[in-house]
N, C-alpha and C. Protein backbone atom coordinates (compact mmCIF):
# COMPACT_ATOMS: atom_id res chain seq x y z
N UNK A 1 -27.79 135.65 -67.54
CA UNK A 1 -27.42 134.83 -66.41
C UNK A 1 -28.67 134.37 -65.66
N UNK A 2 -30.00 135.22 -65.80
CA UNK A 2 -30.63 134.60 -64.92
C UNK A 2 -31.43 133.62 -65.07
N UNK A 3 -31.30 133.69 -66.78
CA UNK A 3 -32.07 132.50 -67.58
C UNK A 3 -31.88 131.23 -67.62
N UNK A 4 -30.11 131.54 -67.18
CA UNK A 4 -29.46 130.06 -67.23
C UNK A 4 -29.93 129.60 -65.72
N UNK A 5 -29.84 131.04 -64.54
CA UNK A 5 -30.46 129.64 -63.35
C UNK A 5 -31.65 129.62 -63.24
N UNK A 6 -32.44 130.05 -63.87
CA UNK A 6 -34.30 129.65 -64.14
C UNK A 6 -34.18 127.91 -64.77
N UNK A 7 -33.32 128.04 -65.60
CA UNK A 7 -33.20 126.52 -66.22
C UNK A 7 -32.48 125.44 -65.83
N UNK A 8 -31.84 126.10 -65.14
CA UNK A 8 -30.98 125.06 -64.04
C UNK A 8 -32.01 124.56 -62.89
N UNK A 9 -32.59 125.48 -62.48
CA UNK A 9 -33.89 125.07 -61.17
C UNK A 9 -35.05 124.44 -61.50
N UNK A 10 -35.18 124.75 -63.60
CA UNK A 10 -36.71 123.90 -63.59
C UNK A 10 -36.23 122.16 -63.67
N UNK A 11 -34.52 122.24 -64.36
CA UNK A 11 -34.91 121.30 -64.35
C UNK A 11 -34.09 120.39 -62.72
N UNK A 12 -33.64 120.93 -62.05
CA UNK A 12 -33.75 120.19 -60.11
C UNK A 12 -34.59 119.65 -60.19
N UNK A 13 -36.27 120.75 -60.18
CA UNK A 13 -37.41 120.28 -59.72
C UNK A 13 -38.01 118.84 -60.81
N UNK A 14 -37.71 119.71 -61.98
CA UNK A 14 -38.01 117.82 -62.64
C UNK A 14 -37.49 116.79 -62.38
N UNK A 15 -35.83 116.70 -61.75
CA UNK A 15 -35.29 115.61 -61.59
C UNK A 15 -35.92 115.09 -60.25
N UNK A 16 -36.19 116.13 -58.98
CA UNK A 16 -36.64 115.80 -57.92
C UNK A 16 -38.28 115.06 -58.11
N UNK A 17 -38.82 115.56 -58.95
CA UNK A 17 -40.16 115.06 -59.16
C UNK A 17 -40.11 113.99 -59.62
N UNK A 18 -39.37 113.20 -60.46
CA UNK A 18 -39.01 111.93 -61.25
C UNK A 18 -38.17 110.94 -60.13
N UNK A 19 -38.03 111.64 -59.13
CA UNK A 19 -37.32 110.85 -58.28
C UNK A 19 -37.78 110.33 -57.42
N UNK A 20 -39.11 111.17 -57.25
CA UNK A 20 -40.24 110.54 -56.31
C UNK A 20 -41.19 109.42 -56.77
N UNK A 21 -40.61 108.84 -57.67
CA UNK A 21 -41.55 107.58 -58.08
C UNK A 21 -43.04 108.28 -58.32
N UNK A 22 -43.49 106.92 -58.63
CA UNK A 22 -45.36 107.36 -59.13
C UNK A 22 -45.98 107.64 -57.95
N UNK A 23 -46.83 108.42 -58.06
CA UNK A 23 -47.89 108.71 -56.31
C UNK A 23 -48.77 107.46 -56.69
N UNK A 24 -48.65 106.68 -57.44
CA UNK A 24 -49.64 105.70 -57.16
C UNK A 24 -48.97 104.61 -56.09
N UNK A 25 -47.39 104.45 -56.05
CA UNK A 25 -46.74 103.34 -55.02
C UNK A 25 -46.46 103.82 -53.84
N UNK A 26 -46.75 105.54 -53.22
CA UNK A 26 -46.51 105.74 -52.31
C UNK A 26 -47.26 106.54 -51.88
N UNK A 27 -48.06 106.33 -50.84
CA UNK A 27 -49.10 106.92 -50.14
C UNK A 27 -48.86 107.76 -49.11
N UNK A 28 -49.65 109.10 -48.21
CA UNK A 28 -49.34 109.31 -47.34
C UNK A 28 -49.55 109.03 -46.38
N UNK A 29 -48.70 109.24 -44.88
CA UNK A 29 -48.76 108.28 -43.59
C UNK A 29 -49.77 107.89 -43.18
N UNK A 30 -50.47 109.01 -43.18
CA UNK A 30 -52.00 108.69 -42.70
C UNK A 30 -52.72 107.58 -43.21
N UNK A 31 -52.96 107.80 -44.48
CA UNK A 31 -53.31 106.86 -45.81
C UNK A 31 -52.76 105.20 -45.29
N UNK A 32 -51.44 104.98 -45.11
CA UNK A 32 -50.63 103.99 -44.72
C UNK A 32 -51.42 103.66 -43.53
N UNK A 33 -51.38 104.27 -42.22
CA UNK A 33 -51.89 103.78 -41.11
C UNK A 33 -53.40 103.35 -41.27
N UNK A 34 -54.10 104.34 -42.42
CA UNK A 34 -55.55 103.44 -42.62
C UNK A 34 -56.15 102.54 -42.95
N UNK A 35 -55.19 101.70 -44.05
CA UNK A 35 -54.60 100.79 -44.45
C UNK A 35 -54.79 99.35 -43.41
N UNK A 36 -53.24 100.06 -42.54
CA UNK A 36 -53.70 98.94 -41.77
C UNK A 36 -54.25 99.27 -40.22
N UNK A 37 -55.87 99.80 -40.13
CA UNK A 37 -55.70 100.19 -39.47
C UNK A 37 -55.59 98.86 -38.29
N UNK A 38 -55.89 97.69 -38.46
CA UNK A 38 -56.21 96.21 -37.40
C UNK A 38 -54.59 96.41 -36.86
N UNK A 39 -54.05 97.12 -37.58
CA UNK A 39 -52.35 96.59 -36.50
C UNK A 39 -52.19 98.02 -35.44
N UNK A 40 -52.75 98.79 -35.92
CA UNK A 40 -52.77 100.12 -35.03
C UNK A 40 -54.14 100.16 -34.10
N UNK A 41 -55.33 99.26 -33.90
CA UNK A 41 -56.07 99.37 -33.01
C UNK A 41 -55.80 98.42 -32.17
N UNK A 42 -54.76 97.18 -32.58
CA UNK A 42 -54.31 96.05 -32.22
C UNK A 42 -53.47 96.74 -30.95
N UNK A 43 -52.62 97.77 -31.26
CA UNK A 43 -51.09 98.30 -30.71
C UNK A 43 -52.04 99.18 -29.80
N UNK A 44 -53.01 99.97 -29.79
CA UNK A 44 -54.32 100.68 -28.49
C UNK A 44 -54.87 99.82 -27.80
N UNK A 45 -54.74 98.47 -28.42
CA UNK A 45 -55.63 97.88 -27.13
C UNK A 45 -54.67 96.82 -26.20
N UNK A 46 -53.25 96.95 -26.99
CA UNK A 46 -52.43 96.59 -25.73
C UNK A 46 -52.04 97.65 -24.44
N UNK A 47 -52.49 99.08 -24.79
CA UNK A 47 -52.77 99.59 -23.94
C UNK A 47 -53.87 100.23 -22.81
N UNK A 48 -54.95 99.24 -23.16
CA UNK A 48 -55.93 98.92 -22.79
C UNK A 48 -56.91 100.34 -23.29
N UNK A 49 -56.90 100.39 -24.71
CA UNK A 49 -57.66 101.85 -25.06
C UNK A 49 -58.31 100.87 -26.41
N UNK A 50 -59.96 101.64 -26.79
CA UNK A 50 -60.08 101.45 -28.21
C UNK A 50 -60.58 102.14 -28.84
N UNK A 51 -59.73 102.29 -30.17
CA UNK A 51 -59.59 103.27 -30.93
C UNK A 51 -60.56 102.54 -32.41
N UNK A 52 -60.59 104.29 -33.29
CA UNK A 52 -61.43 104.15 -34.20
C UNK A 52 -60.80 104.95 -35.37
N UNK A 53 -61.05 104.06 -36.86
CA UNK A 53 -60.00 104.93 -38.04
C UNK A 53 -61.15 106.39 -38.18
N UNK A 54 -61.98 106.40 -37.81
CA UNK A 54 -62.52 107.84 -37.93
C UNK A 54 -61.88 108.99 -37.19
N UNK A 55 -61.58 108.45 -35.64
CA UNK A 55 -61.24 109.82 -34.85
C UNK A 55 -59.82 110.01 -35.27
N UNK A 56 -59.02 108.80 -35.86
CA UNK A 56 -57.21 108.97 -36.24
C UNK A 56 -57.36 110.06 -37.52
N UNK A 57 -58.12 109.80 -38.20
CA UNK A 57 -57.93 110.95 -39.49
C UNK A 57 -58.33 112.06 -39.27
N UNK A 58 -59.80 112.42 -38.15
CA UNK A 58 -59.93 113.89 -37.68
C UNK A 58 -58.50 114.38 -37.30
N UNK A 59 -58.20 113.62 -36.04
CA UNK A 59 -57.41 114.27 -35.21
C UNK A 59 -55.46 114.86 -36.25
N UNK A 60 -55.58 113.83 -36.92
CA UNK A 60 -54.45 113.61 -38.03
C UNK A 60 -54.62 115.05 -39.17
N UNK A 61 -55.77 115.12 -39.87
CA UNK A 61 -56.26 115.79 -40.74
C UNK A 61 -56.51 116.95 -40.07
N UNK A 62 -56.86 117.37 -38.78
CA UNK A 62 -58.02 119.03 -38.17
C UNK A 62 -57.54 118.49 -36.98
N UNK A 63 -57.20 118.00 -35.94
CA UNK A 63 -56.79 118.73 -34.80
C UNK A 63 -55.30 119.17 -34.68
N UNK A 64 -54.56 117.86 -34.67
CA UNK A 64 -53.20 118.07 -34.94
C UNK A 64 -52.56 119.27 -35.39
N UNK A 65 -52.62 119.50 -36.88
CA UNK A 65 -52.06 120.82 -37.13
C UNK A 65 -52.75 121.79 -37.32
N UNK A 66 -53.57 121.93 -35.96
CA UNK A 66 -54.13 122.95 -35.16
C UNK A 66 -53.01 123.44 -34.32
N UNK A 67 -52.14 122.50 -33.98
CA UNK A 67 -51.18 122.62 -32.24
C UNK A 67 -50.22 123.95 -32.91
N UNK A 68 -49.78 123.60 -34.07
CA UNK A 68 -48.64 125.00 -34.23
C UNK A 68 -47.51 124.27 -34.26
N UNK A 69 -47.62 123.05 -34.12
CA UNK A 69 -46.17 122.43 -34.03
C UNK A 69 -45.49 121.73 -35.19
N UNK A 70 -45.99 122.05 -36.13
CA UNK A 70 -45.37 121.77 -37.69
C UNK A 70 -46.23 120.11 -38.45
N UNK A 71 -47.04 119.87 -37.69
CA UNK A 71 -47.95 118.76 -38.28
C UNK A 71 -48.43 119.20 -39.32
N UNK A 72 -47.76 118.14 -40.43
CA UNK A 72 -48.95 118.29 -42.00
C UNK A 72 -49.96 116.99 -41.82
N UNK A 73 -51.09 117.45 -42.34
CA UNK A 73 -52.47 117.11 -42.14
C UNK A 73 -52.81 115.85 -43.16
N UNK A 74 -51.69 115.28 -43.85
CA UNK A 74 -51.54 113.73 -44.04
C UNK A 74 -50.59 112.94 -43.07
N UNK A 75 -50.48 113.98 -42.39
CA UNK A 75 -49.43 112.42 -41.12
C UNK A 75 -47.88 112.81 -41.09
N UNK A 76 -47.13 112.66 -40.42
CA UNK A 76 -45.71 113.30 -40.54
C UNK A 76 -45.05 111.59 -39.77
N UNK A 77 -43.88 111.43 -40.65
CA UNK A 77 -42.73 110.40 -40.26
C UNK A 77 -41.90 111.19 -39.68
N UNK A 78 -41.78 112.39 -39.31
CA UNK A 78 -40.55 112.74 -38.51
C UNK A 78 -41.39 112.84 -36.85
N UNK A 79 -40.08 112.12 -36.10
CA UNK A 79 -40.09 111.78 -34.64
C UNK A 79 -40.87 112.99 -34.08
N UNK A 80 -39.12 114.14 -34.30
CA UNK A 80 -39.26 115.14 -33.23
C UNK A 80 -41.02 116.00 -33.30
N UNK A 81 -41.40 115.72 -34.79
CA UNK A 81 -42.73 116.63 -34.97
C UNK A 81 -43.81 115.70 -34.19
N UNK A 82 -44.27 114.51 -33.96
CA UNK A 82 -44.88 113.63 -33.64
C UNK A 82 -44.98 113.62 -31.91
N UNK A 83 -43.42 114.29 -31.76
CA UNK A 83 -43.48 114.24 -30.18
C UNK A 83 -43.43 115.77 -29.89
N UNK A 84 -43.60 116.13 -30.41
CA UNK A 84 -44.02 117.79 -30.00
C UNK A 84 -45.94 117.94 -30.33
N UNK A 85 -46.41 116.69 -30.78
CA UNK A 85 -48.15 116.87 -30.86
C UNK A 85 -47.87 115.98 -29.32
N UNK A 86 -47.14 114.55 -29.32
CA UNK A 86 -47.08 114.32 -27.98
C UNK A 86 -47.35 115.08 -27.00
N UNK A 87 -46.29 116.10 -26.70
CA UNK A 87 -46.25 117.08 -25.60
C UNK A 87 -47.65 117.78 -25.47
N UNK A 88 -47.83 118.16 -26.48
CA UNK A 88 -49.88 119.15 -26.13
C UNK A 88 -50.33 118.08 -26.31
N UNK A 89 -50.82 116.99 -26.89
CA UNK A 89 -52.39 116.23 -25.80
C UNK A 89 -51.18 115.73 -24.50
N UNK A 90 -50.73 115.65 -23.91
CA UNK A 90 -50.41 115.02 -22.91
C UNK A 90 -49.97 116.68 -21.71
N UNK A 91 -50.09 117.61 -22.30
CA UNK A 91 -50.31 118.90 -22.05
C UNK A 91 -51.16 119.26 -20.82
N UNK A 92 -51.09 120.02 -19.62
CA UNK A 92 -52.11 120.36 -18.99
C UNK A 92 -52.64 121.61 -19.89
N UNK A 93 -54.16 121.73 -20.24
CA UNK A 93 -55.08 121.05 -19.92
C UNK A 93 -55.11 119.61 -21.16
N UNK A 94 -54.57 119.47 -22.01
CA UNK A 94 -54.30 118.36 -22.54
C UNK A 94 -55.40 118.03 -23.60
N UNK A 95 -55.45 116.91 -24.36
CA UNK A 95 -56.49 116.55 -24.56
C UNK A 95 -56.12 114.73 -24.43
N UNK A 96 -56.92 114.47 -23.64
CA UNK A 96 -57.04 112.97 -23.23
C UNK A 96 -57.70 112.05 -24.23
N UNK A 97 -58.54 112.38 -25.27
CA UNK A 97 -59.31 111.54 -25.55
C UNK A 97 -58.17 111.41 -26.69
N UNK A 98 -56.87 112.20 -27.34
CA UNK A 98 -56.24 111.63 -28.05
C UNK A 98 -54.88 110.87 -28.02
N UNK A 99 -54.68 110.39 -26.73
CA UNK A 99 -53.71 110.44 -26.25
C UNK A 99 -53.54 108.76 -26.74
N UNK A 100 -54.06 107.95 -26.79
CA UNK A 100 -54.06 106.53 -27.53
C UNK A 100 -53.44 106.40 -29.20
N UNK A 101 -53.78 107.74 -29.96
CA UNK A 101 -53.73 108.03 -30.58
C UNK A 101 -52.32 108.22 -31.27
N UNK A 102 -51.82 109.73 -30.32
CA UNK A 102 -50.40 109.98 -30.66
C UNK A 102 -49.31 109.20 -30.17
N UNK A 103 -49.77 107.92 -28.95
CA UNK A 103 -49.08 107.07 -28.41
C UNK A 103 -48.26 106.24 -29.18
N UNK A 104 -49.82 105.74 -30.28
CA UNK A 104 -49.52 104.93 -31.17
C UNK A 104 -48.57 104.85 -32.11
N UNK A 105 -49.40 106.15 -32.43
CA UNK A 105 -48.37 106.61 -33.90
C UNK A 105 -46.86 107.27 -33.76
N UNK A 106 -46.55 107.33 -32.07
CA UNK A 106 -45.21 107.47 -31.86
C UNK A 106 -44.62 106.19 -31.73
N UNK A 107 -45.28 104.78 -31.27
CA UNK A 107 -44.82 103.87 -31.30
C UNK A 107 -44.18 103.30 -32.32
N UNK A 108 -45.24 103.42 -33.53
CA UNK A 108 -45.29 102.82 -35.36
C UNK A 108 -43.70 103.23 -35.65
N UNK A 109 -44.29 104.75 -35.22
CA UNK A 109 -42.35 105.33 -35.77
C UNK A 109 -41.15 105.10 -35.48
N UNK A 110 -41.48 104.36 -33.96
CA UNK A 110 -39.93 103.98 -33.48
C UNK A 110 -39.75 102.49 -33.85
N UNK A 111 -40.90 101.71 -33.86
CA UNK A 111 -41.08 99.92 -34.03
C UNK A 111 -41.08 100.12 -35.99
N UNK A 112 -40.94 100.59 -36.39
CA UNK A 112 -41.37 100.67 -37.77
C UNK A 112 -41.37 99.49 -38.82
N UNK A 113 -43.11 98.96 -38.38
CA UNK A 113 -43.17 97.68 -38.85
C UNK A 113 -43.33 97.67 -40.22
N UNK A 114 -43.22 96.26 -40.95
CA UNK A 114 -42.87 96.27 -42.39
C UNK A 114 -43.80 96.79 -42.78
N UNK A 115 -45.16 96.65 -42.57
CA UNK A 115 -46.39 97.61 -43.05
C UNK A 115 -46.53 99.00 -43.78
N UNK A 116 -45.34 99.72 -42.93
CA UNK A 116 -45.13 101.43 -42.57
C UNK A 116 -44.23 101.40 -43.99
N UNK A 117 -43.37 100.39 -44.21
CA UNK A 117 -41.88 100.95 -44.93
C UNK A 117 -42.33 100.97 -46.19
N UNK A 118 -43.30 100.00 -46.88
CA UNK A 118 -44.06 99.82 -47.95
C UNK A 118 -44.46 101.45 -48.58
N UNK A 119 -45.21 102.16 -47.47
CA UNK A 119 -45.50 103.35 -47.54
C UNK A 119 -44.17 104.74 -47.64
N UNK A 120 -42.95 104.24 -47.61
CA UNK A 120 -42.21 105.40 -47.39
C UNK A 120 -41.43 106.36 -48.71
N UNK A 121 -41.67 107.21 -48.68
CA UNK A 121 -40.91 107.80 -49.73
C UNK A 121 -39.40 107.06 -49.93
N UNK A 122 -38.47 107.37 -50.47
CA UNK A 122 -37.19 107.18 -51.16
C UNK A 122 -36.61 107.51 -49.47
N UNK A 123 -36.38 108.44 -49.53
CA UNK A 123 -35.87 109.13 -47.59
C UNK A 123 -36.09 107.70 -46.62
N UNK A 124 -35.06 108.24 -45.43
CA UNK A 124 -35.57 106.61 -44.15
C UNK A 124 -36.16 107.47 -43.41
N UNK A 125 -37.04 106.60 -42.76
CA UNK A 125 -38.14 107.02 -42.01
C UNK A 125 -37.22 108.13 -40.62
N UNK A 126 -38.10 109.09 -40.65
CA UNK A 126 -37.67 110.00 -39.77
C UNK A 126 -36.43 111.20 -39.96
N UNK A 127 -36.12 111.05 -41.13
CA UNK A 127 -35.31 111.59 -41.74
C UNK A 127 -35.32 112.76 -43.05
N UNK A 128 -35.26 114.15 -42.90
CA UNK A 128 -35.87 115.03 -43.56
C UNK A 128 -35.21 115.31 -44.82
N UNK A 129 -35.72 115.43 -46.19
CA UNK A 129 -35.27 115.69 -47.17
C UNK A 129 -34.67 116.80 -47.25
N UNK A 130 -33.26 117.13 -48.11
CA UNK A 130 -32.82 118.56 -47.90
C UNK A 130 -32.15 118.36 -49.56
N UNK A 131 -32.91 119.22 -50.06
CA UNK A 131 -32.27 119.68 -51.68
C UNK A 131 -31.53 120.97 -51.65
N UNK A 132 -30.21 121.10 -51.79
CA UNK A 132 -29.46 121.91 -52.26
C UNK A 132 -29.06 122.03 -53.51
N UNK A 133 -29.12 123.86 -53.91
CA UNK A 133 -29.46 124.28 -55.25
C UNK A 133 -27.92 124.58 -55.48
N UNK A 134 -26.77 124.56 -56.03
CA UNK A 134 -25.87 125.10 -56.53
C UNK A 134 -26.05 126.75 -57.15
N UNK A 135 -25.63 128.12 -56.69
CA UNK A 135 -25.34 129.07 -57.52
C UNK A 135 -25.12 129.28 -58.75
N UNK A 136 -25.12 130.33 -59.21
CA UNK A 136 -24.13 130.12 -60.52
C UNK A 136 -22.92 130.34 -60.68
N UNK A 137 -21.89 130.03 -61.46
CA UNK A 137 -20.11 130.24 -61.26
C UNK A 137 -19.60 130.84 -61.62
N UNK A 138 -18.75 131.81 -60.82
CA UNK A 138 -17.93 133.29 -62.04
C UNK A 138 -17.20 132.45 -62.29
N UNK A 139 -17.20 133.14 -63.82
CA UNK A 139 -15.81 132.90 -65.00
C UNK A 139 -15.09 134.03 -65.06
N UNK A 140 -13.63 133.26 -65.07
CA UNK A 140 -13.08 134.90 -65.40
C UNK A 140 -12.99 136.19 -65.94
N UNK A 141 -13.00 136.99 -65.23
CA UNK A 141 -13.20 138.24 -66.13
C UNK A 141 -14.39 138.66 -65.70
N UNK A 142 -15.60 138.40 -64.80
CA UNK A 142 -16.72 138.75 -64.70
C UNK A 142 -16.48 139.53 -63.56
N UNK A 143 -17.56 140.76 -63.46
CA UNK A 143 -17.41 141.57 -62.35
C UNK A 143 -16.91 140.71 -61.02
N UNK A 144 -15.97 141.49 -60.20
CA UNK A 144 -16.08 140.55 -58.82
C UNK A 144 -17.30 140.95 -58.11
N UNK A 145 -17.31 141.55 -56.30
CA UNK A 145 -17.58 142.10 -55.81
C UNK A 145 -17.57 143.62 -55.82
N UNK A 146 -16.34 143.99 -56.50
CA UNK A 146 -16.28 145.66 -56.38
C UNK A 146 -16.65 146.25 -57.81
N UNK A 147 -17.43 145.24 -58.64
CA UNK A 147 -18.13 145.52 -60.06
C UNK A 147 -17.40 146.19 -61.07
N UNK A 148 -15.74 145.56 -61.11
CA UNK A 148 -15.13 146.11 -61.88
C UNK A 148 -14.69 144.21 -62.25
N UNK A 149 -14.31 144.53 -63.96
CA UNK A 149 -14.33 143.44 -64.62
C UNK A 149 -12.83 143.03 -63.91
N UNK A 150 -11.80 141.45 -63.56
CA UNK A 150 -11.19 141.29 -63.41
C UNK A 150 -10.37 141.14 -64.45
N UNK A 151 -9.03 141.27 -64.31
CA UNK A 151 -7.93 141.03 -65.07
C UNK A 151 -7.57 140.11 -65.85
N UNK A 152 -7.39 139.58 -67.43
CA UNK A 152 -6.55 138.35 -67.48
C UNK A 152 -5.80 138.54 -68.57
N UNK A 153 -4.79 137.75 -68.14
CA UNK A 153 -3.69 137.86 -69.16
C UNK A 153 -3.24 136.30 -69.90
């Protein structure tokens, strides 16, 4: 039995891996925003800030998921994680110098210009993948719970 769900799970993961298209057509967020970065220093300096693709990938890559708040260190499309780095730089004591920064890239996520979608996995933006594995199935006659074989007639 346990062979059959070893082989049932390798092959999920192959189907899930084949489902993700080539990593050559889909990049990660970060990657995406570097891309373009003229529309994201464009979107800082309507808030009268200017920004640089060097300090977005530190802070993206090594500060960010420093905070503890579930940031992966290529960039995250989910909201709630984006606004929980929100909350610490905008944090007392904060950090100010990134605050143009996570502004932005909370903006991208809610305006989600055609630029961004190019970049998105199979999933809609902001929306978390969830793979469920099926058990395996008693057949009759197999121990129940009280490890005595069941009945059949």
């Amino acid at each position: 039995m346990g062979l059959v769900c070893l082989v049932f799970l390798f092959f999920v993961l192959v189907f899930v891996k084949m489902g993700q298209g080539s990593s050559a057509s889909v990049c990660s967020l970060l990657q995406c925003f570097l891309k373009n970065f003229q529309d994201f220093k464009k979107r800082a300096g309507d808030y009268g800030y200017d920004v640089n693709a060097f300090d977005l990938q530190r802070f993206c890559e090594r500060e960010w998921p420093t905070f503890q708040v579930g940031w992966p260190d290529a960039g995250s499309f989910d909201m709630t994680t984006a606004y929980r780095v929100h909350h610490v730089i905008y944090d007392c004591p904060g950090h100010p110098d990134q605050i143009p920064y996570i502004q932005v890239w909370v903006d991208v996520l809610s305006e989600k210009p055609q630029w961004m979608r190019a970049c998105l996995p199979r999933g809609k933006l902001g929306q978390r993948q969830t793979i469920l594995l099926a058990g395996p199935q008693k057949r009759k006659g197999s121990p129940g719970p009280s490890g005595r074989a069941g009945r059949t007639n």
